[in-house]
PDB file of N, CA and C in Angstrom:
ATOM      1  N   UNK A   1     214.868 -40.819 -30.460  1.00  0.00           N
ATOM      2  CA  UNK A   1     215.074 -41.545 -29.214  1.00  0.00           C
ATOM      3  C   UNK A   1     214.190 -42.781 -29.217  1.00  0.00           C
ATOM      4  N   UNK A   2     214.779 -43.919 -28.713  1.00  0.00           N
ATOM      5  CA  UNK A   2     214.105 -45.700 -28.883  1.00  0.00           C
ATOM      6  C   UNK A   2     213.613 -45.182 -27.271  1.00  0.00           C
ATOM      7  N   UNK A   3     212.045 -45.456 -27.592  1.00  0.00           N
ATOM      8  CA  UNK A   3     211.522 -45.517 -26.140  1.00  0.00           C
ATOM      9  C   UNK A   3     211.313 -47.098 -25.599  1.00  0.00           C
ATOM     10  N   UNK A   4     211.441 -47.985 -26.494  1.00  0.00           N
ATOM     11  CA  UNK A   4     211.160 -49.382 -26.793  1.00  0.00           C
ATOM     12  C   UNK A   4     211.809 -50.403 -25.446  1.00  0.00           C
ATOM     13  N   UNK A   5     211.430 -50.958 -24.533  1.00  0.00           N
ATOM     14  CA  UNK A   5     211.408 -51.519 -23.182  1.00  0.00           C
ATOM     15  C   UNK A   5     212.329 -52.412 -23.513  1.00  0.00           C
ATOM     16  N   UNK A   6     213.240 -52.638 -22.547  1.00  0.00           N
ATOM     17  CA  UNK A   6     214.896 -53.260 -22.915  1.00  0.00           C
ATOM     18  C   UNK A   6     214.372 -55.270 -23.142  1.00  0.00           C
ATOM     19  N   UNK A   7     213.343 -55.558 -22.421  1.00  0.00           N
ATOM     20  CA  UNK A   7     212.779 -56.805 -22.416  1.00  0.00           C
ATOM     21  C   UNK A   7     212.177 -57.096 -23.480  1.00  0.00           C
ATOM     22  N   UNK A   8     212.491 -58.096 -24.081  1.00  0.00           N
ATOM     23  CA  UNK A   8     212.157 -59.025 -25.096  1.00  0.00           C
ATOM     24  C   UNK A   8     210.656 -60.057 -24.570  1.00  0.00           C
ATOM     25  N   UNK A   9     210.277 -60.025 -25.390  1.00  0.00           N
ATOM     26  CA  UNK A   9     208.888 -60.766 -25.446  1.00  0.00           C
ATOM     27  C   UNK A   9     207.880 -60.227 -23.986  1.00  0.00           C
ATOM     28  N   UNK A  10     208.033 -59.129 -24.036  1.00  0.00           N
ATOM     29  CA  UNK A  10     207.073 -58.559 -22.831  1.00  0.00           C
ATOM     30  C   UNK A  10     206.100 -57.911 -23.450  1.00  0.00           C
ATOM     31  N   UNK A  11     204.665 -58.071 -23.192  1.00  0.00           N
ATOM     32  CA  UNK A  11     203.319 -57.551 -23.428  1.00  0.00           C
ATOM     33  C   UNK A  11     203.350 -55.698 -22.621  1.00  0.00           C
ATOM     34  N   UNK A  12     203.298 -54.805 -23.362  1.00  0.00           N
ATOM     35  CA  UNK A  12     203.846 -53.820 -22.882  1.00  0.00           C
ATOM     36  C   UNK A  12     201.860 -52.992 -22.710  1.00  0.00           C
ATOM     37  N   UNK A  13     201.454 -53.398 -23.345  1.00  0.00           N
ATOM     38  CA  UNK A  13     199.283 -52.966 -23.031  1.00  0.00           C
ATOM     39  C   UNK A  13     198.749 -54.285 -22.882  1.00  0.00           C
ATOM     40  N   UNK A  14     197.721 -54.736 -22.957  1.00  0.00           N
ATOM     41  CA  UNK A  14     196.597 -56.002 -23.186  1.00  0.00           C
ATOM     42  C   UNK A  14     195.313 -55.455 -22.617  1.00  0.00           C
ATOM     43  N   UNK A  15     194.324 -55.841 -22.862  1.00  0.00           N
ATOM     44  CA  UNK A  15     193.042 -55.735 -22.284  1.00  0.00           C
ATOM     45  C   UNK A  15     193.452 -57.046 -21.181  1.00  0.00           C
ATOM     46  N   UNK A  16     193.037 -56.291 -19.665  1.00  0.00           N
ATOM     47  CA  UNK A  16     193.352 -57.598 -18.398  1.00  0.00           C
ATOM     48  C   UNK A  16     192.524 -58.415 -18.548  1.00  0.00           C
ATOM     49  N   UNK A  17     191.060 -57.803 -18.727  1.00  0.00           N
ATOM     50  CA  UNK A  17     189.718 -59.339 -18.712  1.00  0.00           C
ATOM     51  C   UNK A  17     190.067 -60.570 -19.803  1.00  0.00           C
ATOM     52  N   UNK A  18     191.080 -59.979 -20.378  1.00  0.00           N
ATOM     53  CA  UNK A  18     190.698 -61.287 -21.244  1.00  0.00           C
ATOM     54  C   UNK A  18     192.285 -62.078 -20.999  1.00  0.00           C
ATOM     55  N   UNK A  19     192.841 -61.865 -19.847  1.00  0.00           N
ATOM     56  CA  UNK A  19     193.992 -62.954 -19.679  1.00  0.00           C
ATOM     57  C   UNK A  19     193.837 -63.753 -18.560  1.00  0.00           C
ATOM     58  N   UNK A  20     192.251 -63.868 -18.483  1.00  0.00           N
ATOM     59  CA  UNK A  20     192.013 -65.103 -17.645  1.00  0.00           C
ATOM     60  C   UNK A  20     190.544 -66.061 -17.886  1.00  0.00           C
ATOM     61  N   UNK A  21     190.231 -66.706 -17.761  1.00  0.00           N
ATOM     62  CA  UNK A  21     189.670 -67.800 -18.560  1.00  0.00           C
ATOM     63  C   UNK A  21     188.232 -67.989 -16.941  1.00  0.00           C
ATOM     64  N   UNK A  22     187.010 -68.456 -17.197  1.00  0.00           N
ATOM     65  CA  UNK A  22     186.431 -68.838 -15.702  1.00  0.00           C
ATOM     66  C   UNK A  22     186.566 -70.576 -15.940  1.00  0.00           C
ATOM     67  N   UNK A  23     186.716 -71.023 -14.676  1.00  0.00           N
ATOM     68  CA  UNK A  23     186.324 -72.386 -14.398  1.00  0.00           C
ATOM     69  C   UNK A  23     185.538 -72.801 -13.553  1.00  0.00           C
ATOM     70  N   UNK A  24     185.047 -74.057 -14.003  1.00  0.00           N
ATOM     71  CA  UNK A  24     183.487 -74.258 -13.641  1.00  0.00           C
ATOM     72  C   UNK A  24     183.794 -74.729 -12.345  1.00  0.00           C
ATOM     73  N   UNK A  25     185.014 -75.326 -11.881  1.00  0.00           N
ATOM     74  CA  UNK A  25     185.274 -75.897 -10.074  1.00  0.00           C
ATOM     75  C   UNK A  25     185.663 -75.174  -9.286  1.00  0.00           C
ATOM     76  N   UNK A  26     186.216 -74.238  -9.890  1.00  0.00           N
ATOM     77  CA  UNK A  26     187.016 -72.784  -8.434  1.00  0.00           C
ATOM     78  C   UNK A  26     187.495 -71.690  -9.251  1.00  0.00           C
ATOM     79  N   UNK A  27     187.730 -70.936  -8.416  1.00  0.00           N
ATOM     80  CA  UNK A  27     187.888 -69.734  -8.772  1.00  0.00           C
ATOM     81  C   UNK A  27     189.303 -69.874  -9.041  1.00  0.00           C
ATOM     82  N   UNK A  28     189.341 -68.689 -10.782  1.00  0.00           N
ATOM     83  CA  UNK A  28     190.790 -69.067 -11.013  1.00  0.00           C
ATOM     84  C   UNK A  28     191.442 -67.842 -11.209  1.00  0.00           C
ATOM     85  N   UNK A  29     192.988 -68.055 -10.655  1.00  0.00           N
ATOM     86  CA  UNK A  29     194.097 -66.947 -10.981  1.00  0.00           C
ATOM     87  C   UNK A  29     194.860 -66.938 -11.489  1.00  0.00           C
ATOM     88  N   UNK A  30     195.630 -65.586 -11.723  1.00  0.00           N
ATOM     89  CA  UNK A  30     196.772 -65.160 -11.989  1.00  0.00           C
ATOM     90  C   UNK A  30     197.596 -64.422 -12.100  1.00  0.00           C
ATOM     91  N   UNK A  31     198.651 -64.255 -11.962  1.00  0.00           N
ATOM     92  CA  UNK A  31     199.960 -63.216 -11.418  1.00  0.00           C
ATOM     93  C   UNK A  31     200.373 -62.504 -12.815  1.00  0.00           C
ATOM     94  N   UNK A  32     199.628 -61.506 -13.115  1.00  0.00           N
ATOM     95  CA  UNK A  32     200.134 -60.412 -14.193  1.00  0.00           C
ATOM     96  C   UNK A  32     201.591 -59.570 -13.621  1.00  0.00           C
ATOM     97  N   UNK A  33     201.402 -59.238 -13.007  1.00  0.00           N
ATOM     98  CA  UNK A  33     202.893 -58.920 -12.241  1.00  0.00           C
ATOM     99  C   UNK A  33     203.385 -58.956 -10.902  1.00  0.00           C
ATOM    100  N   UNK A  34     204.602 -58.656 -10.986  1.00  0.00           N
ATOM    101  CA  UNK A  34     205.226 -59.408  -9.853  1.00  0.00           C
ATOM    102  C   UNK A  34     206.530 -58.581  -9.918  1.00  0.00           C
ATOM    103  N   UNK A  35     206.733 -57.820  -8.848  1.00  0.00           N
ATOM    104  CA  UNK A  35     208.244 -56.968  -8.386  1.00  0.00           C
ATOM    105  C   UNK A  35     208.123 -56.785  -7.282  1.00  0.00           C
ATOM    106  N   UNK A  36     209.260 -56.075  -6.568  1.00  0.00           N
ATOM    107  CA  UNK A  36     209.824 -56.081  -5.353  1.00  0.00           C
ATOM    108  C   UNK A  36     208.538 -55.621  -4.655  1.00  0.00           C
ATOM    109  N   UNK A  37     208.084 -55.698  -3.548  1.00  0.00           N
ATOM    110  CA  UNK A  37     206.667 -54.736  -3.082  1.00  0.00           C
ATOM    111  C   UNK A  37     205.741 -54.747  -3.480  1.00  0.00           C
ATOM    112  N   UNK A  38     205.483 -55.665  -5.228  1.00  0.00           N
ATOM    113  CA  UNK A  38     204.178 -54.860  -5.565  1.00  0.00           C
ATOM    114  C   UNK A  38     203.580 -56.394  -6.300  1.00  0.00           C
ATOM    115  N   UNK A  39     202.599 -56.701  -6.359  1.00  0.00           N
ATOM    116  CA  UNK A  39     201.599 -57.920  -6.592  1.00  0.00           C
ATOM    117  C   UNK A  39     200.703 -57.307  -7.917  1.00  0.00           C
ATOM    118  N   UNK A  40     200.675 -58.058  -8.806  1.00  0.00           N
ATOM    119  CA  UNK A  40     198.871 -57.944  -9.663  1.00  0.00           C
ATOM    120  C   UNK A  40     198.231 -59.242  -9.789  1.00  0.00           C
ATOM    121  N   UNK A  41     197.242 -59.312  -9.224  1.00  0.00           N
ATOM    122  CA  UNK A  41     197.003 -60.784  -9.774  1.00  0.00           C
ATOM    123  C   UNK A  41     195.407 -60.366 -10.260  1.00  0.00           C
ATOM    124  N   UNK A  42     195.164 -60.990 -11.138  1.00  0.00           N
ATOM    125  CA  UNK A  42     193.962 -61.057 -12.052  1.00  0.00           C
ATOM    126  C   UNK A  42     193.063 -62.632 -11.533  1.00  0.00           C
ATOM    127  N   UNK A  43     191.493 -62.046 -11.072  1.00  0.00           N
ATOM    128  CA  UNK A  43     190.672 -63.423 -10.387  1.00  0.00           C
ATOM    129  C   UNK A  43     189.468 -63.421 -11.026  1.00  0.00           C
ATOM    130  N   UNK A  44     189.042 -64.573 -11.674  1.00  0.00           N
ATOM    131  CA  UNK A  44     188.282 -65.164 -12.293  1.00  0.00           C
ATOM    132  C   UNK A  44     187.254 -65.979 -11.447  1.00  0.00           C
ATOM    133  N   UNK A  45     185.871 -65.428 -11.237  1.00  0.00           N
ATOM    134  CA  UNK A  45     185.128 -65.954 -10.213  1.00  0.00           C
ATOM    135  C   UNK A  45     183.632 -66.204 -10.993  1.00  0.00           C
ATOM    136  N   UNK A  46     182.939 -67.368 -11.252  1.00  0.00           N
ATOM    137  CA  UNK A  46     181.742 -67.518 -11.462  1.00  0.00           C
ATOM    138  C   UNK A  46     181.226 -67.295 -10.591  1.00  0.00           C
ATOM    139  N   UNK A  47     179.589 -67.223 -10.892  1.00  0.00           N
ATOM    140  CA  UNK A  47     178.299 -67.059  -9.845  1.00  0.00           C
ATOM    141  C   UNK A  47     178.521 -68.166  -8.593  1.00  0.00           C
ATOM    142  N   UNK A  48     178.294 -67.359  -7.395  1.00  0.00           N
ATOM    143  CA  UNK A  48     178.334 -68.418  -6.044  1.00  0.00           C
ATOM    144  C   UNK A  48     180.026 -68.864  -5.802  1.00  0.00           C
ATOM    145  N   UNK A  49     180.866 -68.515  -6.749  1.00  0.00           N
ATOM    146  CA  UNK A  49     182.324 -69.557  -5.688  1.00  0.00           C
ATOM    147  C   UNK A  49     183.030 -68.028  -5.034  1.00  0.00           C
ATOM    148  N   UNK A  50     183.845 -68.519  -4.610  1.00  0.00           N
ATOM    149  CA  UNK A  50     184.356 -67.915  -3.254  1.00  0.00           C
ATOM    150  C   UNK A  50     185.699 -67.948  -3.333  1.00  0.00           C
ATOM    151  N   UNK A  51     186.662 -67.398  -2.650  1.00  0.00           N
ATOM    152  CA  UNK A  51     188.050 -66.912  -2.114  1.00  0.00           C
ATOM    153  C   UNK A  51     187.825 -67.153  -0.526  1.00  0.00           C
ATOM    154  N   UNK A  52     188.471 -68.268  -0.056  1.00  0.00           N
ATOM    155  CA  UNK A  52     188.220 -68.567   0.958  1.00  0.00           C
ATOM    156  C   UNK A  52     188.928 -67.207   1.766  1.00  0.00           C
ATOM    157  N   UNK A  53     187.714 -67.111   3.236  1.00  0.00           N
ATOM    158  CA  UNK A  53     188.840 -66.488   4.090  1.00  0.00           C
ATOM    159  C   UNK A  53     190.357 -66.590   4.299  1.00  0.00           C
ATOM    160  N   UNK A  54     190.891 -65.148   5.009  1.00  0.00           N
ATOM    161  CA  UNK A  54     192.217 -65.835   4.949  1.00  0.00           C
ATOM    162  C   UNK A  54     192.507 -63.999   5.528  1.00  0.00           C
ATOM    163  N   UNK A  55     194.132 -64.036   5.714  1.00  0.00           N
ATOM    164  CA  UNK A  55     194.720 -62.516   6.168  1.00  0.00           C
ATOM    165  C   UNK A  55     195.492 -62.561   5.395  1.00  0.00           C
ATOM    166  N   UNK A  56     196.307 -61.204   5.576  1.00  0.00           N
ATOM    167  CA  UNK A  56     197.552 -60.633   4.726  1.00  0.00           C
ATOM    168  C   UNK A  56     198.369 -60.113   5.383  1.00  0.00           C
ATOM    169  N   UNK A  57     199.603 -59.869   5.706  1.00  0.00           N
ATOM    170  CA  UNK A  57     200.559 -59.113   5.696  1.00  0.00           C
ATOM    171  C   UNK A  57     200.497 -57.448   5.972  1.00  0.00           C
ATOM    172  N   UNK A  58     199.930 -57.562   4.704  1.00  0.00           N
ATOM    173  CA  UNK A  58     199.822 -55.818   4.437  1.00  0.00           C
ATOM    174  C   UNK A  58     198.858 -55.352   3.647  1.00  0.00           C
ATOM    175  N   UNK A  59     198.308 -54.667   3.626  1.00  0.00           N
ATOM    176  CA  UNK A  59     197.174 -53.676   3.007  1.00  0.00           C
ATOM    177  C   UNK A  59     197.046 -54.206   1.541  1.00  0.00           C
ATOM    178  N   UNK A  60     196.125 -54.777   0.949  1.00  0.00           N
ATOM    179  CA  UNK A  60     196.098 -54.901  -0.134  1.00  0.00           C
ATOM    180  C   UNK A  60     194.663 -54.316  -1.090  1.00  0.00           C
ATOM    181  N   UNK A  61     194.542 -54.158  -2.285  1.00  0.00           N
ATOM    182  CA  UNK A  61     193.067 -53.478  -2.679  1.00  0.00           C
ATOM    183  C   UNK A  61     192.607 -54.250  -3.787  1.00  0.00           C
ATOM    184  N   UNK A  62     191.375 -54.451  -4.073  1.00  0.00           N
ATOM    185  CA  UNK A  62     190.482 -55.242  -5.071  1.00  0.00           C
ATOM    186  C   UNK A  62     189.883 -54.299  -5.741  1.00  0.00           C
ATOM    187  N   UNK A  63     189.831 -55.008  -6.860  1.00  0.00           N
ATOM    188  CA  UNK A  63     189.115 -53.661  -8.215  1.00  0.00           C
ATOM    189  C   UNK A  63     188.445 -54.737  -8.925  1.00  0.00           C
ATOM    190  N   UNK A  64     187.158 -54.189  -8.961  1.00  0.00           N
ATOM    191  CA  UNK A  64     186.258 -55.223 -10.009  1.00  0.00           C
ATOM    192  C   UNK A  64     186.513 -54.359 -11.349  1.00  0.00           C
ATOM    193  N   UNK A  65     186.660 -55.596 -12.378  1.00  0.00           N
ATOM    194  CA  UNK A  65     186.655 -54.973 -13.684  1.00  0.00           C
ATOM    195  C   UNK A  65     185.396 -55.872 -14.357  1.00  0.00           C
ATOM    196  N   UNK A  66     184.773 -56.360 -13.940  1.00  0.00           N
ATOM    197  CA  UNK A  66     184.028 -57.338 -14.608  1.00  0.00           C
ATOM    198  C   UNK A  66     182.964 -57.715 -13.333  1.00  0.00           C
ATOM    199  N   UNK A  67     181.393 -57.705 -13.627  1.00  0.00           N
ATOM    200  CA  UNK A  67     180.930 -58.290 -12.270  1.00  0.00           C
ATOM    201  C   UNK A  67     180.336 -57.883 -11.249  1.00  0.00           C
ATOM    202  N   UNK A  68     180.106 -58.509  -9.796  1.00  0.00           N
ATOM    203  CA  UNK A  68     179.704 -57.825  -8.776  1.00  0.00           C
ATOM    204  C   UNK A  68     179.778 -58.996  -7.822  1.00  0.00           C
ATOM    205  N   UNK A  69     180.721 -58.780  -6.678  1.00  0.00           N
ATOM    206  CA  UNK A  69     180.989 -59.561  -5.526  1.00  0.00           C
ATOM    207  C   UNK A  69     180.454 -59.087  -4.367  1.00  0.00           C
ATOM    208  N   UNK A  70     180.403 -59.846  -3.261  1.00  0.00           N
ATOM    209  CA  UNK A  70     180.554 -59.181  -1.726  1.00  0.00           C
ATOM    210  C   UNK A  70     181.958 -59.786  -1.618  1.00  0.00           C
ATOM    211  N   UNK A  71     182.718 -58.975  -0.834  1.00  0.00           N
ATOM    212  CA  UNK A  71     183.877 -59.028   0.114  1.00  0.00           C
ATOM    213  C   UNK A  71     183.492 -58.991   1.664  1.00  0.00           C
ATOM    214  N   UNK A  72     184.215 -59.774   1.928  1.00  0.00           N
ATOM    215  CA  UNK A  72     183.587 -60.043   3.716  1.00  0.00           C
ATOM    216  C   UNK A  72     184.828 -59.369   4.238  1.00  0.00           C
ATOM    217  N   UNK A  73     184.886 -58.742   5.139  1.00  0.00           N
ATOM    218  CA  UNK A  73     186.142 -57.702   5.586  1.00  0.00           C
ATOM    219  C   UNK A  73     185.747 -57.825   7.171  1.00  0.00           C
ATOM    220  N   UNK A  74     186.413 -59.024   8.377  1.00  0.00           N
ATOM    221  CA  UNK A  74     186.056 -58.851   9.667  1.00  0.00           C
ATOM    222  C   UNK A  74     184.714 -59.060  10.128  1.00  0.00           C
ATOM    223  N   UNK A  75     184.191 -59.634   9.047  1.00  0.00           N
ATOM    224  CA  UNK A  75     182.625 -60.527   9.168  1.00  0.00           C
ATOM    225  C   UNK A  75     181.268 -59.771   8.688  1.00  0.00           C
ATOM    226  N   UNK A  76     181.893 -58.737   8.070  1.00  0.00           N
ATOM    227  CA  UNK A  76     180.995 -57.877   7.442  1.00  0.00           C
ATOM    228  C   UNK A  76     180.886 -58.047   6.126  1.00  0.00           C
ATOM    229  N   UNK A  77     179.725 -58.329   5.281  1.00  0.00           N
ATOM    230  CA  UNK A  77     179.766 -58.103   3.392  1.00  0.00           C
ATOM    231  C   UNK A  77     178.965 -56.679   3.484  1.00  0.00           C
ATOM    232  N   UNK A  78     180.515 -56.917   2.204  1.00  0.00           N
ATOM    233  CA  UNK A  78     180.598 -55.130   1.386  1.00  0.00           C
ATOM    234  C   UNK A  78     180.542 -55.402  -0.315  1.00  0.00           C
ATOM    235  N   UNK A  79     179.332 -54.930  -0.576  1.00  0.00           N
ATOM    236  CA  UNK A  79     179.588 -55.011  -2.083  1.00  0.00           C
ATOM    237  C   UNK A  79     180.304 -54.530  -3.238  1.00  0.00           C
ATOM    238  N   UNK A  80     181.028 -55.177  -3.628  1.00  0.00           N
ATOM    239  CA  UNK A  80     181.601 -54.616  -4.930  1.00  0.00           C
ATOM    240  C   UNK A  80     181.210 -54.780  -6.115  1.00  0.00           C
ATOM    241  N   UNK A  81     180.710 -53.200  -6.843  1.00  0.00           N
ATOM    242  CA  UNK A  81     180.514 -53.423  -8.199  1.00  0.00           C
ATOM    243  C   UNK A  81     181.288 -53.320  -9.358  1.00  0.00           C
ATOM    244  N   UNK A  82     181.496 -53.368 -10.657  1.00  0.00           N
ATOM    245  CA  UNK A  82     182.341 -53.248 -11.522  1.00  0.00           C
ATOM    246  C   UNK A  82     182.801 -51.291 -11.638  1.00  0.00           C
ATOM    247  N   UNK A  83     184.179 -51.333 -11.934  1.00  0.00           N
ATOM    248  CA  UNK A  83     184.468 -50.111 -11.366  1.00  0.00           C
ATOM    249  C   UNK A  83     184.985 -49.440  -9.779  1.00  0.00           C
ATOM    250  N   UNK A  84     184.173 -50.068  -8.964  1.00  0.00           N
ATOM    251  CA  UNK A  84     184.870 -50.310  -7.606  1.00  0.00           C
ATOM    252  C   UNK A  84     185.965 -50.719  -7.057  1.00  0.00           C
ATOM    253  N   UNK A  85     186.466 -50.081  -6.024  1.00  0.00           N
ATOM    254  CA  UNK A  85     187.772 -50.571  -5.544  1.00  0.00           C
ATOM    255  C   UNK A  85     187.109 -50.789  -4.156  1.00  0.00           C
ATOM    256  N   UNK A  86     187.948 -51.513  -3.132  1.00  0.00           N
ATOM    257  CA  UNK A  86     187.791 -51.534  -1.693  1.00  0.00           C
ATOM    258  C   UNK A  86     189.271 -51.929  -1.246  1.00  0.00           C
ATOM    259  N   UNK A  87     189.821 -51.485   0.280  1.00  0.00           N
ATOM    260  CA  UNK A  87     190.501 -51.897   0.542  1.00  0.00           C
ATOM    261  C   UNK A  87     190.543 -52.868   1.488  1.00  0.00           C
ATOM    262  N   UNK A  88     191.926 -53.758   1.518  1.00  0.00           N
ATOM    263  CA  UNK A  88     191.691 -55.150   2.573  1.00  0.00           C
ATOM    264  C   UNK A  88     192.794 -55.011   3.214  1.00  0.00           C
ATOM    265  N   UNK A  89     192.430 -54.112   4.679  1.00  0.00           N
ATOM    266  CA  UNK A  89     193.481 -54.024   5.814  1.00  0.00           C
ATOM    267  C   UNK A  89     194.257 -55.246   6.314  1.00  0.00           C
ATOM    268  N   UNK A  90     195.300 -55.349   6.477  1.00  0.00           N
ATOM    269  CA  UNK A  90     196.017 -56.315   6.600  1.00  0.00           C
ATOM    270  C   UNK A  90     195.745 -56.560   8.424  1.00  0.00           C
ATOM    271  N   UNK A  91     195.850 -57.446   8.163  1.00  0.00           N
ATOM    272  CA  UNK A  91     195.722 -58.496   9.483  1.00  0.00           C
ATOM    273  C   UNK A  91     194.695 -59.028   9.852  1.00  0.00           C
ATOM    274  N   UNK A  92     193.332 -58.421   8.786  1.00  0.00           N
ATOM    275  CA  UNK A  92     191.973 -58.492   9.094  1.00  0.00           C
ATOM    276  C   UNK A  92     191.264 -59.575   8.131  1.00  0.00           C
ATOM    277  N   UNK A  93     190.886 -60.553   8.823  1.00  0.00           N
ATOM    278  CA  UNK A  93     190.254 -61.582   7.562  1.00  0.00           C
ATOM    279  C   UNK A  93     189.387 -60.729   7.024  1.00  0.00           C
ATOM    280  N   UNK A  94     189.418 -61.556   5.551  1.00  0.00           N
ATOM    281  CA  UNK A  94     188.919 -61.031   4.637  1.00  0.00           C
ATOM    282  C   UNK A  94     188.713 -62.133   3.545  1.00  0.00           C
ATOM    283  N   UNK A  95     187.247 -62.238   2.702  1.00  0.00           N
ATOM    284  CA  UNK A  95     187.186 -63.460   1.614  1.00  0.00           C
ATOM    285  C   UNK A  95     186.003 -62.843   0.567  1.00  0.00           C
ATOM    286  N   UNK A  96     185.907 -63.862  -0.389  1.00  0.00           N
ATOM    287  CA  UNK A  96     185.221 -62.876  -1.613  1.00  0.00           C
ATOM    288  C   UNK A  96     184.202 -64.109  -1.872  1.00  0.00           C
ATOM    289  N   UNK A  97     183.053 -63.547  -2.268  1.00  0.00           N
ATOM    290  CA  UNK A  97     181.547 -64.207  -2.995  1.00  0.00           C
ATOM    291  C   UNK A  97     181.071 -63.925  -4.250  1.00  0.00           C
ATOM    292  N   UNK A  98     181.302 -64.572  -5.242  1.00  0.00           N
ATOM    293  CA  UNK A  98     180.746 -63.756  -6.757  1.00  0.00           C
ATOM    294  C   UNK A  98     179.538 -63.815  -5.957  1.00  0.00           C
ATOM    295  N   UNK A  99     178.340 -62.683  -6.890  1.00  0.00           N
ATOM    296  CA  UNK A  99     177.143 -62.818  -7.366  1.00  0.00           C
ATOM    297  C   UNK A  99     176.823 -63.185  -8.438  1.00  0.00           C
ATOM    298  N   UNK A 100     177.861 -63.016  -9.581  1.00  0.00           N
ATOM    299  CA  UNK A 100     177.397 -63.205 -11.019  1.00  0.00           C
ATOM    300  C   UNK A 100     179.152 -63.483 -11.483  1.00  0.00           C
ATOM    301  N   UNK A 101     179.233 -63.541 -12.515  1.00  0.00           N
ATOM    302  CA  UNK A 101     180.558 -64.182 -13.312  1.00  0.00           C
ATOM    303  C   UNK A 101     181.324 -62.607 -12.774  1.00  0.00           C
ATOM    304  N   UNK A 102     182.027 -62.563 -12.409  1.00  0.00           N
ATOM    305  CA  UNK A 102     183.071 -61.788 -12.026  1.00  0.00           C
ATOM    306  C   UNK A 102     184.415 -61.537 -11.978  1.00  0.00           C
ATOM    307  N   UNK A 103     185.637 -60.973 -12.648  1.00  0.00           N
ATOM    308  CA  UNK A 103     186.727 -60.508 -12.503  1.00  0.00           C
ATOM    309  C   UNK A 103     187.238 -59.465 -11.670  1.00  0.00           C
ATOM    310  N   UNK A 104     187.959 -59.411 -10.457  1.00  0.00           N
ATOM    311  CA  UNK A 104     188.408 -58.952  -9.913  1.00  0.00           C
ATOM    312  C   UNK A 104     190.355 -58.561 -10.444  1.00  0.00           C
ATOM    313  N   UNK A 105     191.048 -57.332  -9.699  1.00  0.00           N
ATOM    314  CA  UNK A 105     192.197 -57.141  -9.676  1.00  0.00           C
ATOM    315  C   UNK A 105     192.734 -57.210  -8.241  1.00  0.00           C
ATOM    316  N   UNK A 106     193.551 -57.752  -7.680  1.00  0.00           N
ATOM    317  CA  UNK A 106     194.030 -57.962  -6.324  1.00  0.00           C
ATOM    318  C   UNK A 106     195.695 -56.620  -6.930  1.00  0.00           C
ATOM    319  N   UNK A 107     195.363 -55.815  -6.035  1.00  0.00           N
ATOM    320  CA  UNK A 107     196.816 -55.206  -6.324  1.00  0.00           C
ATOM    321  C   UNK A 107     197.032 -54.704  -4.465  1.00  0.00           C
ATOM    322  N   UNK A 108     198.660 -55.369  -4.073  1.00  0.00           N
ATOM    323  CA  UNK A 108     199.304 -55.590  -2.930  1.00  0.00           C
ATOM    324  C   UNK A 108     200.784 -55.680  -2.944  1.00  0.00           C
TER     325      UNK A 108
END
C-alpha cells in the first residue's frame, strides 16, 4: 500500500525553527499552514521587538519553541518559556515582547 501524500512538492516533516530567518527591524512571519479553520504561523522575534497589540476572532494559542517572551493578555504580562503554550481568548487584546531571540508558533 502507497502511503505517499497525493501533493507534489509538499514538505511532509521539517524542523519549524529553521523555516524562519530573525530580522533586525521587526518581527518576522510566516504561514506554515493554512486550511479551512485552522492557521500555523511560525514568529521570529529578536530581543526587545514586539507584536503589536491587537484582538482575534477566536481563541487562538502560542507555543514557544525557541526563547522566552511576555505575552500581555488584557494588560497583564505572562511569561512564556520555551516549551510553553498559553492561550489567547478571543476578543481580548493581546501582544507579545521578546526577552531574548525568540520563536514562537501561533496555532488558530
Amino acid at each position: 500500500m502507497d502511503n505517499t501524500p497525493s501533493h507534489h512538492n509538499v514538505e511532509i516533516a521539517f524542523e519549524v525553527a529553521k523555516k524562519l530567518d530573525f530580522l533586525p527591524e521587526k518581527f518576522n512571519s510566516k504561514v506554515l499552514f493554512r486550511e479551512e479553520g485552522f492557521l500555523l504561523t511560525l514568529m521570529a522575534l529578536l530581543e526587545n521587538q514586539e507584536i503589536p497589540v491587537h484582538k482575534t476572532p477566536r481563541n487562538a494559542y502560542l507555543y514557544c519553541i525557541e526563547g522566552e517572551a511576555f505575552v500581555n493578555i488584557g494588560g497583564t504580562d505572562y511569561p512564556l518559556k520555551m516549551g510553553e503554550i498559553i492561550l489567547l481568548p478571543k476578543d481580548i487584546l493581546h501582544g507579545v515582547k521578546a526577552i531574548e531571540k525568540t520563536k514562537l508558533l501561533l496555532l488558530k
